[in-house]
Protein backbone atom coordinates (compact mmCIF):
# COMPACT_ATOMS: atom_id res chain seq x y z
CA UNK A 1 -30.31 27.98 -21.04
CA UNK A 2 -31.42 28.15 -17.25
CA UNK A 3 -31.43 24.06 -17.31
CA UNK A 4 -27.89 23.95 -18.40
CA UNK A 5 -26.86 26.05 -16.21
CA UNK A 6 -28.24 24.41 -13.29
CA UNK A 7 -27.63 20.84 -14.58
CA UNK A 8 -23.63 21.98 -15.08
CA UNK A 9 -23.61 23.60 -11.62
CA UNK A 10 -25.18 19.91 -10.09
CA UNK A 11 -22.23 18.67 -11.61
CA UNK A 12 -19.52 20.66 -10.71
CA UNK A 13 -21.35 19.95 -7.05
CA UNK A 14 -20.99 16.36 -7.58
CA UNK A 15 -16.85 16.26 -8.44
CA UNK A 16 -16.68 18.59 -5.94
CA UNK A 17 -17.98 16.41 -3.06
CA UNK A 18 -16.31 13.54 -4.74
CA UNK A 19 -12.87 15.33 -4.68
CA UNK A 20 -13.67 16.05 -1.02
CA UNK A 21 -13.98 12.53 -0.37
CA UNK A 22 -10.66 11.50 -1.76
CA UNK A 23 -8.58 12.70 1.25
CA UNK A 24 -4.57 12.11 1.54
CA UNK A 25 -4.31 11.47 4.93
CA UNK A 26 -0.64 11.84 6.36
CA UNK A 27 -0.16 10.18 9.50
CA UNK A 28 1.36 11.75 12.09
CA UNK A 29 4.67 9.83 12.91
CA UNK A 30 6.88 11.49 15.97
CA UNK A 31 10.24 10.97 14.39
CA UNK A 32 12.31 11.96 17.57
CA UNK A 33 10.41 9.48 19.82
CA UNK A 34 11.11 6.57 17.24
CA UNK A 35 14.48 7.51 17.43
CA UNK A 36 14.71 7.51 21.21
CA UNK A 37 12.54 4.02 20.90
CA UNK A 38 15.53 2.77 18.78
CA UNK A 39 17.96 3.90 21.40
CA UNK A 40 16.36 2.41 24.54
CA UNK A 41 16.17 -0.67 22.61
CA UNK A 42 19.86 -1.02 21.86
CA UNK A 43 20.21 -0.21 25.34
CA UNK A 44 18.01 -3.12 26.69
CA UNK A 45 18.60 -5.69 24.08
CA UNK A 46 21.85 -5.27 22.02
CA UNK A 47 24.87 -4.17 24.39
CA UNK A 48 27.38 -6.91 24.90
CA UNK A 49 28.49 -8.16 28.38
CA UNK A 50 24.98 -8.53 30.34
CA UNK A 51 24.92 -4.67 30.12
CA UNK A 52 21.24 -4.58 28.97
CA UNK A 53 18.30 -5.43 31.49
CA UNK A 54 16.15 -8.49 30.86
CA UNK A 55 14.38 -9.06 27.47
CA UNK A 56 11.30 -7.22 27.13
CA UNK A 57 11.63 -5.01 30.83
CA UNK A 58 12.13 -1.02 30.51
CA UNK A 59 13.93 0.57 32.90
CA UNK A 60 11.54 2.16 35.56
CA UNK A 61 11.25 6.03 36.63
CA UNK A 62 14.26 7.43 38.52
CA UNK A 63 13.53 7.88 42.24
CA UNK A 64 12.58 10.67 43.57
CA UNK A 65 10.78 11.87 39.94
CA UNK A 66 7.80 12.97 39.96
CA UNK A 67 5.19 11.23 37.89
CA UNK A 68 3.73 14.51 35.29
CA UNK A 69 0.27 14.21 34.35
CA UNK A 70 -0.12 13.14 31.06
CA UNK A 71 -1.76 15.39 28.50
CA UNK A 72 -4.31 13.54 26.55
CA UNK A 73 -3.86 12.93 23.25
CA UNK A 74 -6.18 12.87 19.67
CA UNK A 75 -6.25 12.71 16.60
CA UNK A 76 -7.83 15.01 13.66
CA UNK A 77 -8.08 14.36 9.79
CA UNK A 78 -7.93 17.67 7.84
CA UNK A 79 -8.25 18.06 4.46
CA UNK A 80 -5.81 17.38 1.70
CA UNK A 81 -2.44 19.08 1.99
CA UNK A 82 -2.30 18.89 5.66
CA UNK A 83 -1.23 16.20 7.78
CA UNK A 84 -2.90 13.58 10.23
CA UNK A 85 -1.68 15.17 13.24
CA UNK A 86 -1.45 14.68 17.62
CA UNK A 87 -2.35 17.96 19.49
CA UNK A 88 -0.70 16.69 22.65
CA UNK A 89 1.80 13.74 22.67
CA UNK A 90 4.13 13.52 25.35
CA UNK A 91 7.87 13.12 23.48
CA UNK A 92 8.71 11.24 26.68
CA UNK A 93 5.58 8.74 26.81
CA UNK A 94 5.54 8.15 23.01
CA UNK A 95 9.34 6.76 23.14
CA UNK A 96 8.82 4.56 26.44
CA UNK A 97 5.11 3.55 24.80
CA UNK A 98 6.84 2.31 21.09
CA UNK A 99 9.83 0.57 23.25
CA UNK A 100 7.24 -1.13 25.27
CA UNK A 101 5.22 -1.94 22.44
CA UNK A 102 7.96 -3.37 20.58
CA UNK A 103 9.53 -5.28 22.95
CA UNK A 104 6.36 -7.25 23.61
CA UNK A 105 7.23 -9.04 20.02
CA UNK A 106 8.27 -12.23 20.35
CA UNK A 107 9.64 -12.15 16.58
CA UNK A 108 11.83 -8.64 17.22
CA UNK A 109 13.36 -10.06 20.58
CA UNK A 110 14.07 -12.84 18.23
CA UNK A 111 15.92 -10.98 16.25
CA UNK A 112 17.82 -8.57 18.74
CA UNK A 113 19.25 -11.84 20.01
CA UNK A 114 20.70 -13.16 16.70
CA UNK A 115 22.11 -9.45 16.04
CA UNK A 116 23.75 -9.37 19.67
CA UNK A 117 25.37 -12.55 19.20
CA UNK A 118 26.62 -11.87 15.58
CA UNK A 119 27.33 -8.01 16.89
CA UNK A 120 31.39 -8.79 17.64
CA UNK A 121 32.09 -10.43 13.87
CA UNK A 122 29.70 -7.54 12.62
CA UNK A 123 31.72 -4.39 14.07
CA UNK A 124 35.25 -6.14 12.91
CA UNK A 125 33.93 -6.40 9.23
CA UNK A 126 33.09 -2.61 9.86
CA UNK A 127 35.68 -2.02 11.47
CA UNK A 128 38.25 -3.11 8.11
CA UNK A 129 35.76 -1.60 5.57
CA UNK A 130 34.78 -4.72 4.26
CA UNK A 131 30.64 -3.55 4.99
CA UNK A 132 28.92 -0.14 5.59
CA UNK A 133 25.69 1.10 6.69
CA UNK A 134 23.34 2.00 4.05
CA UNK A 135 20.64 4.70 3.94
CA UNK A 136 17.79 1.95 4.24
CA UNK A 137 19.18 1.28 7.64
CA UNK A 138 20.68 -2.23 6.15
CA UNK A 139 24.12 -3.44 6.09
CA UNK A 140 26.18 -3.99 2.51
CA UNK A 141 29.34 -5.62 1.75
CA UNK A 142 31.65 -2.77 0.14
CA UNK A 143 34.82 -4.57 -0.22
CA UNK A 144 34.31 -8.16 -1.05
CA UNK A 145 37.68 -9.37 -0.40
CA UNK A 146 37.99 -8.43 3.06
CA UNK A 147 33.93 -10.39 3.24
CA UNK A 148 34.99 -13.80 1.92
CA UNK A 149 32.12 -16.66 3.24
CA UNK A 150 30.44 -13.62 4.90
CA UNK A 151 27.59 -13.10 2.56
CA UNK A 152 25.37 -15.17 4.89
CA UNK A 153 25.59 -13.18 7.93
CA UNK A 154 25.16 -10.13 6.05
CA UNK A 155 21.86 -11.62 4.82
CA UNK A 156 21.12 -12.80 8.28
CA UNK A 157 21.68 -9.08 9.87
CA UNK A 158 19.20 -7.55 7.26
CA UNK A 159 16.78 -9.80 7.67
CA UNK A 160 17.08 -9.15 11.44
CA UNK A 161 16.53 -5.39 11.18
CA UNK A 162 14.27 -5.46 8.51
CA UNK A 163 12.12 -7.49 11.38
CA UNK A 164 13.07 -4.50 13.78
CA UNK A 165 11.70 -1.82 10.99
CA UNK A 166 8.51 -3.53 10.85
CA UNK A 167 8.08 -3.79 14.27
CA UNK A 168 8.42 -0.32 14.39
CA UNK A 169 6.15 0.41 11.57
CA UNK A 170 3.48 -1.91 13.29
CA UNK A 171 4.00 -0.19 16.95
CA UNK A 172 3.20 3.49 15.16
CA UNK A 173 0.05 1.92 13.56
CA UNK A 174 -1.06 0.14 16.63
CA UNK A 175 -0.60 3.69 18.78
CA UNK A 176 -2.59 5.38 15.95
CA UNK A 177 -5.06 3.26 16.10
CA UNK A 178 -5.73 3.12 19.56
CA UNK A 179 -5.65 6.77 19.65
CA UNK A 180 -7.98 6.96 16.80
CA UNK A 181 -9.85 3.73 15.51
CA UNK A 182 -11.22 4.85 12.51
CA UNK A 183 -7.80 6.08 11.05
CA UNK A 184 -6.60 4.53 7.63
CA UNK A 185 -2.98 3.99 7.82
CA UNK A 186 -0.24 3.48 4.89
CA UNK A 187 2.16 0.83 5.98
CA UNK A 188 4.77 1.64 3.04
CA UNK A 189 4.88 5.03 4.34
CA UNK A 190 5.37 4.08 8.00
CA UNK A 191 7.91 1.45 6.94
CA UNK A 192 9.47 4.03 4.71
CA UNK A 193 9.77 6.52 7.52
CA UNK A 194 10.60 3.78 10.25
CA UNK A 195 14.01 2.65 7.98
CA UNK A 196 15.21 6.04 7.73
CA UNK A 197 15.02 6.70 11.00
CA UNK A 198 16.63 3.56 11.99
CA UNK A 199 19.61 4.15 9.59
CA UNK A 200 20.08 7.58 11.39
CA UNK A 201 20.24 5.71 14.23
CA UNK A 202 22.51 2.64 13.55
CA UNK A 203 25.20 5.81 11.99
CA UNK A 204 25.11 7.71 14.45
CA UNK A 205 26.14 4.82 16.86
CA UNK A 206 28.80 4.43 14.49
CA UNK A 207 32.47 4.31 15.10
CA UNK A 208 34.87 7.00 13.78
CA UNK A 209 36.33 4.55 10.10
CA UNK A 210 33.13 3.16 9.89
CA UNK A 211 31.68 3.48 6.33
CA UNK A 212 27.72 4.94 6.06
CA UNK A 213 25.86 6.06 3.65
CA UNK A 214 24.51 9.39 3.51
CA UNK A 215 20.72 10.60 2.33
CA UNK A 216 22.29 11.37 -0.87
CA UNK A 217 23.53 7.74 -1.95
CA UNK A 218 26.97 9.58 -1.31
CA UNK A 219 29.18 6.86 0.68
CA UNK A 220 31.96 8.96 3.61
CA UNK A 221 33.61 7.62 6.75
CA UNK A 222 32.44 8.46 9.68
């Protein structure tokens, strides 16, 4: 009787150390910073008429501001049900550090040219209805007679921001990572998180008429 006992209290040891091991690990994405990322970028690489700086350069400190000291950042995996998360990250420093980091990608500059010289035909075709801005951060056609022959450039767009999303995505992982080396990172999440955030972004920048699509599914003009 004592040896099964002890032989079903080894194994109960065993799955539990094995259920320790399998550890959901959350990473720790600062959604307001990504946002503000998105922003600066527009800024810098999407206004029309030579409003934005030079390709790649982020504006510098304001005059006269004083340079903060940092607070050092790091990283800590707890166990399953909590979250990966960043003790000290400066809201500032992560948005300027992902704008950076993105606009060092030869493939996103890329594509933040094509979108700022298709940008005028894109806000008339949003501007009659014919397309709207989805929840994925993508644009769709929603009235295809008023987006005769432009099926194309809608394809072209998407593919442009889905290159932006994934820049985004990779920027997160590569901060992680730096911050924290041995950290295992899901890409579908960050990609996940990265569109949503950019579709909050791209409707709030929308015009009052413009069509978007809300969390829901539910399609309303702004």
């Amino acid at each position: 009787m004592k040896k099964i006992a002890s032989n079903l209290m080894l194994t109960m040891a065993c799955v539990l150390l094995a259920a320790c091991a399998v550890i959901t690990v959350n990473v720790y994405f600062p959604e307001k910073d990504v946002k503000q990322a998105y922003k600066s970028l527009d800024e810098m690489l999407l206004k029309q008429g030579g409003e934005s700086g030079p390709a790649g350069v982020i504006p510098p400190v304001e005059p006269g501001k004083k340079d903060e000291p940092k607070p050092q950042s790091w990283l800590r995996i707890l166990p399953a049900g909590f979250s990966l998360v960043s003790e000290a990250w400066a809201e500032e420093t992560v948005a300027d550090e992902l704008a950076v980091e993105i606009s060092s990608m030869s493939d996103v500059l890329k594509a933040y040219d094509e979108m700022k010289a298709r940008l005028p035909e894109l806000n008339a075709l949003r501007d009659s209805g014919a397309v709207g801005e989805t929840m994925q951060g993508l644009v769709t056609i929603r009235d295809k007679a008023k987006a005769v022959g432009k099926e194309d450039l809608v394809k072209a767009e998407n593919g442009n921001r889905k290159t932006v999303i994934m820049g985004m995505a990779k920027a997160i992982r590569d901060i992680n990572v730096r911050k924290q080396p041995d950290v295992k990172l899901d890409m579908n999440q960050l990609m996940g998180k990265a569109s949503a955030i950019y579709a909050d972004t791209r409707q709030e920048a929308a015009r009052p008429g413009w069509w978007v699509q809300l969390a829901n599914g539910t399609w309303v003009q702004k």
